[in-house]
Protein backbone atom coordinates (compact mmCIF):
# COMPACT_ATOMS: atom_id res chain seq x y z
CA UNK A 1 -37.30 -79.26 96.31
CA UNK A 2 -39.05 -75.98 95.68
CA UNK A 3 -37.62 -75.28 92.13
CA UNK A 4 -39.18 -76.97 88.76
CA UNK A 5 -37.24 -80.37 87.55
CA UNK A 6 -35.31 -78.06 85.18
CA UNK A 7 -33.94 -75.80 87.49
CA UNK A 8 -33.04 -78.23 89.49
CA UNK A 9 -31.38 -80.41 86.59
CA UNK A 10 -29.11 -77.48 85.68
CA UNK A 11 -27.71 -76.54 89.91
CA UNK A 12 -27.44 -79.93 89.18
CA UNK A 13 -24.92 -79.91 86.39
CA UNK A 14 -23.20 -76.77 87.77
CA UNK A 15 -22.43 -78.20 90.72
CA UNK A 16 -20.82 -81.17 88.82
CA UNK A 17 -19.07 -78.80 87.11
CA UNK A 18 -17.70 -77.44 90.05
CA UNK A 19 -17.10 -80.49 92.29
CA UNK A 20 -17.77 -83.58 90.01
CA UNK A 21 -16.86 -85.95 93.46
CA UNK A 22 -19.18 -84.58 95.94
CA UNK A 23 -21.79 -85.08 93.28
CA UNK A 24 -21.07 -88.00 92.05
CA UNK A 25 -21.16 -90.10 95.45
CA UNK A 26 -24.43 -89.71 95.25
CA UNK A 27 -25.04 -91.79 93.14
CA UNK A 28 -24.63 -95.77 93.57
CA UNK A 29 -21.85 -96.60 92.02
CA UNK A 30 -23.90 -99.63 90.61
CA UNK A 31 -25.76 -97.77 88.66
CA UNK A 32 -22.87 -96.19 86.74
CA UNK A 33 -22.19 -99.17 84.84
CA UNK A 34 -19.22 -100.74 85.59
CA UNK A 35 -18.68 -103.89 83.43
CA UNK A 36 -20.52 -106.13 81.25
CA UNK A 37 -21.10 -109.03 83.98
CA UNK A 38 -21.89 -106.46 87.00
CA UNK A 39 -25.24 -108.12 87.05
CA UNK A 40 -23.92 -111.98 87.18
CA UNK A 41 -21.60 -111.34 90.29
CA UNK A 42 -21.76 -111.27 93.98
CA UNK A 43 -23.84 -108.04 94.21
CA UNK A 44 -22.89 -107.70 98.20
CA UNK A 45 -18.92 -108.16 97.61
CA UNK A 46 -19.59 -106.03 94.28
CA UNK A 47 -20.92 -103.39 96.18
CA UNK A 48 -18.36 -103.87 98.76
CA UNK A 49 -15.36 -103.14 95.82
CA UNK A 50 -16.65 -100.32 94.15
CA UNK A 51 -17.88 -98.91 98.02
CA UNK A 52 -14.15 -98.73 98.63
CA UNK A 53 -12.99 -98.01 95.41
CA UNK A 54 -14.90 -94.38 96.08
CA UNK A 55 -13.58 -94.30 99.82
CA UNK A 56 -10.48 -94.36 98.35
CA UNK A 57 -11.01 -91.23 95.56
CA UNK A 58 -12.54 -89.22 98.17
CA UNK A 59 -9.60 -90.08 101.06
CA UNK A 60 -7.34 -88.95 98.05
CA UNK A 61 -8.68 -86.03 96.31
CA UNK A 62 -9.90 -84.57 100.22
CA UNK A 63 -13.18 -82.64 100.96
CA UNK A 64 -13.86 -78.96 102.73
CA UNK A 65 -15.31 -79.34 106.15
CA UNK A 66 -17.41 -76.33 105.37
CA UNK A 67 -19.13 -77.28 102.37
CA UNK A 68 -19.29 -81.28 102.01
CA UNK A 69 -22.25 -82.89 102.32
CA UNK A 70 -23.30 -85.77 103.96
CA UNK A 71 -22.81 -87.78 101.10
CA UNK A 72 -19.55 -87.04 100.77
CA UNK A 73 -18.33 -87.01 104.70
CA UNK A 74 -19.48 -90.39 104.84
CA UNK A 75 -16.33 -91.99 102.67
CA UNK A 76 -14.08 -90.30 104.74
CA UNK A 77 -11.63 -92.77 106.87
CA UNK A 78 -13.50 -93.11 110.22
CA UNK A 79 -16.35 -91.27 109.62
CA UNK A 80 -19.91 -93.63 109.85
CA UNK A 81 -23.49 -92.25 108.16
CA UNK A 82 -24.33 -90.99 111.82
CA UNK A 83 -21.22 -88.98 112.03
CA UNK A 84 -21.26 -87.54 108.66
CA UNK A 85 -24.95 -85.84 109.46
CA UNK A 86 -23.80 -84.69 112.76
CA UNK A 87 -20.75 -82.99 111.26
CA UNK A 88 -23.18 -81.23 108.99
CA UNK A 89 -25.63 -80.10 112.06
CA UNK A 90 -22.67 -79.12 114.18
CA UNK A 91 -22.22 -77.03 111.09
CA UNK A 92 -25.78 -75.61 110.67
CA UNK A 93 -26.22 -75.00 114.09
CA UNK A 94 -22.67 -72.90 114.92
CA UNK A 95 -21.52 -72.13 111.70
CA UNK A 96 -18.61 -72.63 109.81
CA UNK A 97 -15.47 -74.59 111.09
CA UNK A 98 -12.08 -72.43 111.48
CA UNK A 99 -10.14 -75.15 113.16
CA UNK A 100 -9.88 -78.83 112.46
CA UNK A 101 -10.00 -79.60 116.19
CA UNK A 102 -13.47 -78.47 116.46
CA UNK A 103 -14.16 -81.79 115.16
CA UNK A 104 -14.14 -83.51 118.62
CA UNK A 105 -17.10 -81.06 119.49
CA UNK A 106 -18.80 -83.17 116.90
CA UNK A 107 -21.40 -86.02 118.57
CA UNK A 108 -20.05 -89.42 118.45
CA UNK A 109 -16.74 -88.27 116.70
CA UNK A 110 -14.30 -89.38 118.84
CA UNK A 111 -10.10 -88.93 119.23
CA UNK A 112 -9.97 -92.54 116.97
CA UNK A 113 -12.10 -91.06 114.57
CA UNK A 114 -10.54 -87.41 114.55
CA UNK A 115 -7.22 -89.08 114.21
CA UNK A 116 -8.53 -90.91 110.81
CA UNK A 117 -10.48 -88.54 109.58
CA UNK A 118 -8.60 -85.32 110.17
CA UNK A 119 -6.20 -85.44 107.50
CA UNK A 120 -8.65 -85.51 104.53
CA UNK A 121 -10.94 -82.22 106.18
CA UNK A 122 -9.74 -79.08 104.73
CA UNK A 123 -10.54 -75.56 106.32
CA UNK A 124 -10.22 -72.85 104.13
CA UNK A 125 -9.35 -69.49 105.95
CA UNK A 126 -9.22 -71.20 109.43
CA UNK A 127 -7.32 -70.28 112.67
CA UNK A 128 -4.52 -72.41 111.68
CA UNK A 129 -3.08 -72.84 107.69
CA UNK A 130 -2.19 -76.16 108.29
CA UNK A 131 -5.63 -76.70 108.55
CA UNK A 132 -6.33 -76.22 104.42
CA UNK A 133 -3.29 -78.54 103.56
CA UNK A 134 -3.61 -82.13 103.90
CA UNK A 135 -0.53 -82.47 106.92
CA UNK A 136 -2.19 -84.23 109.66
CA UNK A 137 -2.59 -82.58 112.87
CA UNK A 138 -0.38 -84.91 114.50
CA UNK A 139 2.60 -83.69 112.39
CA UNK A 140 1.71 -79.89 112.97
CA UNK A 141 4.55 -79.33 115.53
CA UNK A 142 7.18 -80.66 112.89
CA UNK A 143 5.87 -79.01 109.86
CA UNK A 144 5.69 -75.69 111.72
CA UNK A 145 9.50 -76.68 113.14
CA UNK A 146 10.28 -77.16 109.64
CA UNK A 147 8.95 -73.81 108.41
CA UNK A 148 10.62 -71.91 111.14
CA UNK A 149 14.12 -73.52 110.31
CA UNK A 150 13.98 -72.29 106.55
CA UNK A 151 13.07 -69.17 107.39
CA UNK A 152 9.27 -69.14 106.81
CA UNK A 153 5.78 -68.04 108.88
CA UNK A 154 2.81 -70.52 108.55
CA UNK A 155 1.12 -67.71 106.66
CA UNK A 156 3.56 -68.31 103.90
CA UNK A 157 1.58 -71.91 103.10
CA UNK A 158 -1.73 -70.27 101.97
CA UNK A 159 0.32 -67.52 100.45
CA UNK A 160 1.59 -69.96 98.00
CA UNK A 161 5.91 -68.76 98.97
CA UNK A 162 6.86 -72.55 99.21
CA UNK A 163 7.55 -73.60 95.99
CA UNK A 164 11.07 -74.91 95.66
CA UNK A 165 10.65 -75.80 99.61
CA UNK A 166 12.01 -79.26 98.98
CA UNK A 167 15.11 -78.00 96.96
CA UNK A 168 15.66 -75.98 100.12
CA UNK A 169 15.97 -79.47 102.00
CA UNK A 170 19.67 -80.30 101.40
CA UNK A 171 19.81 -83.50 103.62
CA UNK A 172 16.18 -85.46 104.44
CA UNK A 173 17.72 -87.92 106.56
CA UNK A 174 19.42 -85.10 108.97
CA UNK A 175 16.25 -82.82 108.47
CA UNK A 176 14.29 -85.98 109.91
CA UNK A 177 16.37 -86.34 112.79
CA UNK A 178 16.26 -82.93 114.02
CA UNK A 179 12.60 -82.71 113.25
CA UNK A 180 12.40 -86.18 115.20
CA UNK A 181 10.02 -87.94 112.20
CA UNK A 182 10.57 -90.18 109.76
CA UNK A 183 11.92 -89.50 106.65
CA UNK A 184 9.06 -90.53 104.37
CA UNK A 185 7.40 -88.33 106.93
CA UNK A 186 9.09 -85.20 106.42
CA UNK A 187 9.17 -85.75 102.00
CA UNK A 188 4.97 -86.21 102.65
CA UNK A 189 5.05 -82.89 104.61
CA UNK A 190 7.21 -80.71 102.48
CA UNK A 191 5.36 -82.04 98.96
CA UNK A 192 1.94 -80.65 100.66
CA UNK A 193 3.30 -77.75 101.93
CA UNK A 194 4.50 -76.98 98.40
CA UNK A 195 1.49 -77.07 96.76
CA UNK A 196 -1.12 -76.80 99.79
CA UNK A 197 -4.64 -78.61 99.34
CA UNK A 198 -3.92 -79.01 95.67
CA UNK A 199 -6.08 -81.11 93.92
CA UNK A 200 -4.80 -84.28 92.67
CA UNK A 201 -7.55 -84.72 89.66
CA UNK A 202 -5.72 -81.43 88.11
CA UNK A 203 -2.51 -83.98 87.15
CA UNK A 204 -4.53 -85.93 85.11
CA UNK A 205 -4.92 -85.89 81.69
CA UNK A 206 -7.38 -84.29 79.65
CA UNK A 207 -9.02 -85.21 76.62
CA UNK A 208 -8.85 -82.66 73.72
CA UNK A 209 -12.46 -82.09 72.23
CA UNK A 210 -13.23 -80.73 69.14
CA UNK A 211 -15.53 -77.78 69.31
CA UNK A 212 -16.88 -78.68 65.78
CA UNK A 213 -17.92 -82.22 66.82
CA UNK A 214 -20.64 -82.20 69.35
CA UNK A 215 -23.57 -84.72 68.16
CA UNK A 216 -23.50 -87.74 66.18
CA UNK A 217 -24.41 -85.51 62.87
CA UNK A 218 -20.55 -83.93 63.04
CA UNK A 219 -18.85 -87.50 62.70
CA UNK A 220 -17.36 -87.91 59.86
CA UNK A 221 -15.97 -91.52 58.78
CA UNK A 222 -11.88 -90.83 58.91
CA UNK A 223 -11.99 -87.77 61.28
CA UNK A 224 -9.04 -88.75 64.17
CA UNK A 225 -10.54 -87.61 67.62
CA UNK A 226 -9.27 -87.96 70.90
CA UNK A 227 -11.62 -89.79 73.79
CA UNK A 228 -11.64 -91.02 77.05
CA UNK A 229 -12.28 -94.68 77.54
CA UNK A 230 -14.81 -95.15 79.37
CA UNK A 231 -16.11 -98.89 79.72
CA UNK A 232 -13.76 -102.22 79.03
CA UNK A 233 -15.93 -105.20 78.27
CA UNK A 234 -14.90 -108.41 76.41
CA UNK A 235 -15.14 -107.55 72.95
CA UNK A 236 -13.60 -103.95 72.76
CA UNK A 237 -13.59 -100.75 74.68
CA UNK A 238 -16.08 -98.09 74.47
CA UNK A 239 -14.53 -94.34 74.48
CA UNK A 240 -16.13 -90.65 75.00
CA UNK A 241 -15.31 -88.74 72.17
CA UNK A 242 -17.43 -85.61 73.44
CA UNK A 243 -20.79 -86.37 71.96
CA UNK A 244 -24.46 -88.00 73.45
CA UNK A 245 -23.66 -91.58 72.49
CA UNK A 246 -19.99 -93.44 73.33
CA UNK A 247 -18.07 -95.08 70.34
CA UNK A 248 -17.04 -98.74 70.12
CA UNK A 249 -13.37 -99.63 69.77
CA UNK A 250 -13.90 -103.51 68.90
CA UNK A 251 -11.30 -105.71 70.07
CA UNK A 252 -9.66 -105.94 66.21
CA UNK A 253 -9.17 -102.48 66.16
CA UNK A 254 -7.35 -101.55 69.08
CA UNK A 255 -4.11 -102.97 67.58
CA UNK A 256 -2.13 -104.05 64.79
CA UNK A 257 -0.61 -107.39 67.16
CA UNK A 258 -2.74 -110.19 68.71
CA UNK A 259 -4.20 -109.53 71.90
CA UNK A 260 -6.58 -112.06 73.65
CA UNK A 261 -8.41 -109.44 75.97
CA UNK A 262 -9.27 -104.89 75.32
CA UNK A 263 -7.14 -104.90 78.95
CA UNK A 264 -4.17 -105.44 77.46
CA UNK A 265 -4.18 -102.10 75.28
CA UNK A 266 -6.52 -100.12 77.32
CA UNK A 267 -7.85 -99.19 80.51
CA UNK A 268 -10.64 -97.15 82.00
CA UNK A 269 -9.71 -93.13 81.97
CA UNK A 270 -6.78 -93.47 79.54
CA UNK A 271 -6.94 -91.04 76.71
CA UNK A 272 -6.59 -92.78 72.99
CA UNK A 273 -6.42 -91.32 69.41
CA UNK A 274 -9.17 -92.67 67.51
CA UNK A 275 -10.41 -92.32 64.11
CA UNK A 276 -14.04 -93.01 62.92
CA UNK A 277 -14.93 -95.73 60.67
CA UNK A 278 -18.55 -96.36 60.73
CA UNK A 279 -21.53 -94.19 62.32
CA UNK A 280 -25.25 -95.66 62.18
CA UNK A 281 -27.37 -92.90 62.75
CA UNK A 282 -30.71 -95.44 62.94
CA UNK A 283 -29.08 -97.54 65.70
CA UNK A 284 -26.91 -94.10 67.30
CA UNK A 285 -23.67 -96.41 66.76
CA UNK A 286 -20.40 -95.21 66.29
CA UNK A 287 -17.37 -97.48 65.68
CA UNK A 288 -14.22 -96.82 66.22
CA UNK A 289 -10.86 -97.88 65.63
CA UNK A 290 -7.46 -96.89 66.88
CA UNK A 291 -4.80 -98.94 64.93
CA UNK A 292 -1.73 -97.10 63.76
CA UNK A 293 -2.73 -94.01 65.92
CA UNK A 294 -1.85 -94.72 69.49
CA UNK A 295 2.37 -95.62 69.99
């Protein structure tokens, strides 16, 4: 609050750069934009969707204890508003976390909520590694039993001297046994341990922008770009191509065969080859089309 709007704007970009999740959440998901009838539905139950739609990223991708904020703590499986800001004060007021169970120090966070929660907080550097992987503390004792038996020290996990662990496992079912978990279990534990705390957004694709097309003035009708899409609506798609204003893939474009609905050849976040056919400088419209380039 003490800095000028435009220093402020560009921590603010940075820190998207950095962690585009714990910035994003900030923001209601409402006012993203999330269909072309978002206005003419149920705004509670709408609100309710794309609430748990987020609790869901966040659950997946994980946070770190030590530097998520409130924001972000507060999509976490069992952790209220209330919780999330005393996590953070806990914080402020002793300093970082260096084990996860340093949680039930935290006011109102009880052994229901630790037991949902704990899973998704990460602790870089802690007491215990386990604590930076996603294994639940509740399945400590086998993964460290599991370790032990191939030969390993729970150093190795942050060392990153587990890949190939689950070649290593000959027989799951017998592994489970003697481990006495479930199989599904022990698969969950030894993927993690493999690649510890990694994040899941790096699997995903990637769209390939041009460096030599950055505002509407580089288009060029014919140039074949790739884009993200990043609306569906009723009549076409609409698709980041990696300048200011999104391009229009109308419905008749998308493919050479009939289709009565965009969902049918495209979804939100998949990656399309498109080529440009018409850009309206006046009106900052771009349309695209992707017939004949996407198999």
């Amino acid at each position: 609050p003490n800095f000028d709007v435009g220093q402020r704007s560009a921590a603010s970009i940075a820190r998207r750069v950095q962690d585009p999740l714990a910035e994003l959440v900030k923001i209601d998901p409402k006012s993203i934009g999330v269909g072309q009838y978002q206005h003419d539905m149920n705004q509670k139950k709408l609100d309710e969707a794309l609430s748990g739609v987020v609790e869901d990223s966040v659950n997946k991708v994980g946070v770190d204890l030590n530097t998520a904020s409130a924001s972000l703590l507060e999509y976490i499986s069992g952790i209220s508003k209330a919780i999330a800001k005393n996590i953070v004060a806990y914080r402020e007021e002793n300093g970082q976390f260096t084990d996860r169970k340093e949680l039930l120090k935290v006011a109102k966070l009880g052994p229901k909520a630790f037991e949902q929660c704990a899973g998704f907080m990460r602790i870089s550097g802690g007491k215990n590694p386990l604590d930076a992987t996603s294994v639940h503390p509740e399945s400590y004792e086998a993964a460290s039993a599991l370790l032990s038996k191939l030969g390993y020290k729970p150093n190795d996990v942050v060392a990153g001297n587990l890949l190939g662990l689950s070649l290593q496992v000959k027989d799951y079912k017998k592994m489970a046994a003697e481990l006495g978990i479930g199989e599904i279990t022990l698969r969950d534990i030894v993927k993690e341990l493999e690649k510890p705390a990694r994040d899941p957004r790096d699997d995903m694709p990637k769209p390939i922008l041009r460096s030599d097309v950055l505002e509407m003035k580089d288009l060029k009708e014919g140039m074949v770009l790739k884009g993200t899409v990043r609306n569906v609506i009723d009549f076409g798609a609409f698709v980041d191509i990696g300048v200011h204003q999104d391009g229009l893939v109308h419905i008749s474009e998308m493919t050479e065969r009939f289709i009565k609905h965009p969902l049918e050849a495209v979804s939100v976040g998949d990656i399309v080859d498109v080529r440009v056919i018409g850009v309206d400088m006046k009106k900052k419209r771009i349309s695209l089309s992707m017939k004949g380039l996407n198999k």
